[in-house]
N, C-alpha and C. Protein backbone atom coordinates (compact mmCIF):
# COMPACT_ATOMS: atom_id res chain seq x y z
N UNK A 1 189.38 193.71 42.53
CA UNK A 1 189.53 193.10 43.83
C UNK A 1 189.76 191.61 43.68
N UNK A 2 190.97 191.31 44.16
CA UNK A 2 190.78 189.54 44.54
C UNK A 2 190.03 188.83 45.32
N UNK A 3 189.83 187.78 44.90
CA UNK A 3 188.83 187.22 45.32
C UNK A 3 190.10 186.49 46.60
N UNK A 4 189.61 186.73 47.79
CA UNK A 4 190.43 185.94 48.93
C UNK A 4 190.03 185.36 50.19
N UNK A 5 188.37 184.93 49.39
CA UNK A 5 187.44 183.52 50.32
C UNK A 5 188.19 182.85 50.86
N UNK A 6 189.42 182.25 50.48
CA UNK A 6 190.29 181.00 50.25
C UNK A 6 191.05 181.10 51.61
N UNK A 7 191.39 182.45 52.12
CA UNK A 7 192.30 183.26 52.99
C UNK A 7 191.41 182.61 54.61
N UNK A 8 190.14 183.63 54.29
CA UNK A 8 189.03 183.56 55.84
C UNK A 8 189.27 181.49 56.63
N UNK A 9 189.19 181.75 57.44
CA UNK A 9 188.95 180.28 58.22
C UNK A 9 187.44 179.62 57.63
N UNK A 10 187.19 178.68 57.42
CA UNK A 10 186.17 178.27 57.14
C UNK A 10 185.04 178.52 57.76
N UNK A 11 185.32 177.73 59.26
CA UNK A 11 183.94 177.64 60.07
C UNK A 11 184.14 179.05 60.92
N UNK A 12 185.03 180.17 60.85
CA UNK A 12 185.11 181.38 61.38
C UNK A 12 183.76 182.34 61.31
N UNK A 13 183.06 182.95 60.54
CA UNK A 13 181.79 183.46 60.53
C UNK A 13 182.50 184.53 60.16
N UNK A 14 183.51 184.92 59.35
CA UNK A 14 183.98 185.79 58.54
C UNK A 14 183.44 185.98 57.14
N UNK A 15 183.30 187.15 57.06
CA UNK A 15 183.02 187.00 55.42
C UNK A 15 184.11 188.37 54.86
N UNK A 16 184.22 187.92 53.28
CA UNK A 16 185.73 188.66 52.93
C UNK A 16 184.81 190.14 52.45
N UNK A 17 183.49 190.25 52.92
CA UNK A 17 183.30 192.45 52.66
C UNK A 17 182.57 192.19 54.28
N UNK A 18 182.99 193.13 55.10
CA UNK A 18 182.19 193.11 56.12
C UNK A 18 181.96 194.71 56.26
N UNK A 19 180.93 195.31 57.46
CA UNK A 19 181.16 196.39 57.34
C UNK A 19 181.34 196.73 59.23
N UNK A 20 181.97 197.51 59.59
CA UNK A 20 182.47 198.51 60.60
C UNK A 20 180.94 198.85 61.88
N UNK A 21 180.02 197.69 62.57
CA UNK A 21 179.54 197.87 62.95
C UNK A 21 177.89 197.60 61.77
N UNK A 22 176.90 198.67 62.94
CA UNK A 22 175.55 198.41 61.31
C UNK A 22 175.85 199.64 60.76
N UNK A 23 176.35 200.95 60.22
CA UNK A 23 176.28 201.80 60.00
C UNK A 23 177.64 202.21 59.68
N UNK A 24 178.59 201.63 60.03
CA UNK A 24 179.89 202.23 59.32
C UNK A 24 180.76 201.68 58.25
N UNK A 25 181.68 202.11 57.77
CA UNK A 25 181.91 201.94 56.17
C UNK A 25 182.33 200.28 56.14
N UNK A 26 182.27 199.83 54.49
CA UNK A 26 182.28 198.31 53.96
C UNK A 26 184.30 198.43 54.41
N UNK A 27 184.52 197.46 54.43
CA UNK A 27 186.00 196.41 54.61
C UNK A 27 185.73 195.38 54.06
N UNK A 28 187.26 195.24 53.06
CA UNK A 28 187.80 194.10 53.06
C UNK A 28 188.39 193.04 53.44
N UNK A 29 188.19 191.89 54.29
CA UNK A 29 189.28 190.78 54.54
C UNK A 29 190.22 190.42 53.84
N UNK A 30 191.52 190.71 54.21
CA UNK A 30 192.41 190.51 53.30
C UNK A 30 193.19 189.14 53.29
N UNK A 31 193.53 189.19 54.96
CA UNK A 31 194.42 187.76 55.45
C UNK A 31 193.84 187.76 56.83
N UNK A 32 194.21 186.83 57.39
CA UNK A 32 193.99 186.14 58.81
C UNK A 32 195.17 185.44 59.07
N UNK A 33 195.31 186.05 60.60
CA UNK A 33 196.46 185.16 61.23
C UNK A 33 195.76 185.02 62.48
N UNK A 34 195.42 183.88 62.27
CA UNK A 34 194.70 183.49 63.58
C UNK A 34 195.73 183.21 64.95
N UNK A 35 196.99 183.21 64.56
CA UNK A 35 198.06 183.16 66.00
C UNK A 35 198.08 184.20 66.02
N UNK A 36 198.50 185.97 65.31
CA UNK A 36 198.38 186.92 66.35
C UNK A 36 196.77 187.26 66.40
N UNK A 37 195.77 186.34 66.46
CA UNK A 37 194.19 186.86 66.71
C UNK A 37 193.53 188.26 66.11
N UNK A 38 194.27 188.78 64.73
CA UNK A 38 194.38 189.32 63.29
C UNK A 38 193.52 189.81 62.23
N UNK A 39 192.88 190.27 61.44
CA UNK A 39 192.55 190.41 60.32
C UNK A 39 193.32 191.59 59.89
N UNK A 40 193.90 191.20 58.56
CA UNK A 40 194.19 192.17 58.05
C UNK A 40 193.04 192.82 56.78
N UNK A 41 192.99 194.00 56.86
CA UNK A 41 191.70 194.54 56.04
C UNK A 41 191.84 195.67 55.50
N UNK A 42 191.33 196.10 54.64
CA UNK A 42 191.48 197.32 53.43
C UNK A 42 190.17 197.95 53.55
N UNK A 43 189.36 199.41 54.30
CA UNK A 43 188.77 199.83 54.28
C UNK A 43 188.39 200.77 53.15
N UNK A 44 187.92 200.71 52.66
CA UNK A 44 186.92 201.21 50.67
C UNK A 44 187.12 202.92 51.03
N UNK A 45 186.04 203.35 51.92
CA UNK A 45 186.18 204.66 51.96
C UNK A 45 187.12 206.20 52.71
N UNK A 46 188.17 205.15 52.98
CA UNK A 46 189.34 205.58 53.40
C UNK A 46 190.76 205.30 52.86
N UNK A 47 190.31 204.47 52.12
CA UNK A 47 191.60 203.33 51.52
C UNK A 47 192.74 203.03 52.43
N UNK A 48 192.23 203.04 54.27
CA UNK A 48 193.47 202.55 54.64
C UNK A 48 193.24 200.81 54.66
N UNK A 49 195.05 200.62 55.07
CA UNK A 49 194.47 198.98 55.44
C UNK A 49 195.40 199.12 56.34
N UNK A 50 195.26 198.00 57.58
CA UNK A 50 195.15 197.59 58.96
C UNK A 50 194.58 196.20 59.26
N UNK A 51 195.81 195.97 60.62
CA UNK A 51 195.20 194.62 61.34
C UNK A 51 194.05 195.45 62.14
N UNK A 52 192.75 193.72 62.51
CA UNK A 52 191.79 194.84 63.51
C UNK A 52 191.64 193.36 63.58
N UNK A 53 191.31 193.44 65.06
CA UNK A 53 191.08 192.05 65.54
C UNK A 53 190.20 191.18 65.16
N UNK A 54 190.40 190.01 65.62
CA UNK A 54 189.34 189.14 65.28
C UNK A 54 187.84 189.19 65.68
N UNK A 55 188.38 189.26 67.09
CA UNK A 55 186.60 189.11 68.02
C UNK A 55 186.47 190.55 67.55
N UNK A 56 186.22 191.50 67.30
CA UNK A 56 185.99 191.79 66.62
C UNK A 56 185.06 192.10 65.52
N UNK A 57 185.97 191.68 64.73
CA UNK A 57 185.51 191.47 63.20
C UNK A 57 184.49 190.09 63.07
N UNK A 58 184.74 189.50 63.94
CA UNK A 58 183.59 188.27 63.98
C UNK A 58 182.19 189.10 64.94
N UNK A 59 182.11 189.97 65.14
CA UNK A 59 180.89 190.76 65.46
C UNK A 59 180.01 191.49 64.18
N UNK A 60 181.00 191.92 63.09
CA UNK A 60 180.95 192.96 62.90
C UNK A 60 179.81 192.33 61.33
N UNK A 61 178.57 192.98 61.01
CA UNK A 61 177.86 192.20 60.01
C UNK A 61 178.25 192.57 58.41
N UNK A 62 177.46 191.61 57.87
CA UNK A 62 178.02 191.69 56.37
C UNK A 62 177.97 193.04 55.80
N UNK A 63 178.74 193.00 54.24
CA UNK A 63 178.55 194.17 54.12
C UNK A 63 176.90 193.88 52.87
């Protein structure tokens, strides 16, 4: 896995493993496009990847 801290917004409250709520599977942050309001992410136990929004993913706790 790359390391892609570098990617997340700083003061965003993103972190690059989050997981899907408290109980559902770990994600990766992959990229952020904060103009279309974005994350792109790679889910572990599905291996899909997908945009999923921001607000969002700024809910969603560590993994």
């Amino acid at each position: 896995m790359a390391d892609t801290s570098d990617h997340l917004p700083r003061a965003s409250g993103l972190r690059q493993f989050q997981k899907f709520g408290d109980a559902g599977p770990t994600y990766e942050i992959l990229s952020v496009d904060e103009e279309r309001g974005v994350a792109r992410v790679y889910v572990f136990e599905s291996g899909e990847e997908f945009d999923y929004r921001l607000t969002q993913a700024l809910t969603d706790p560590p993994a």
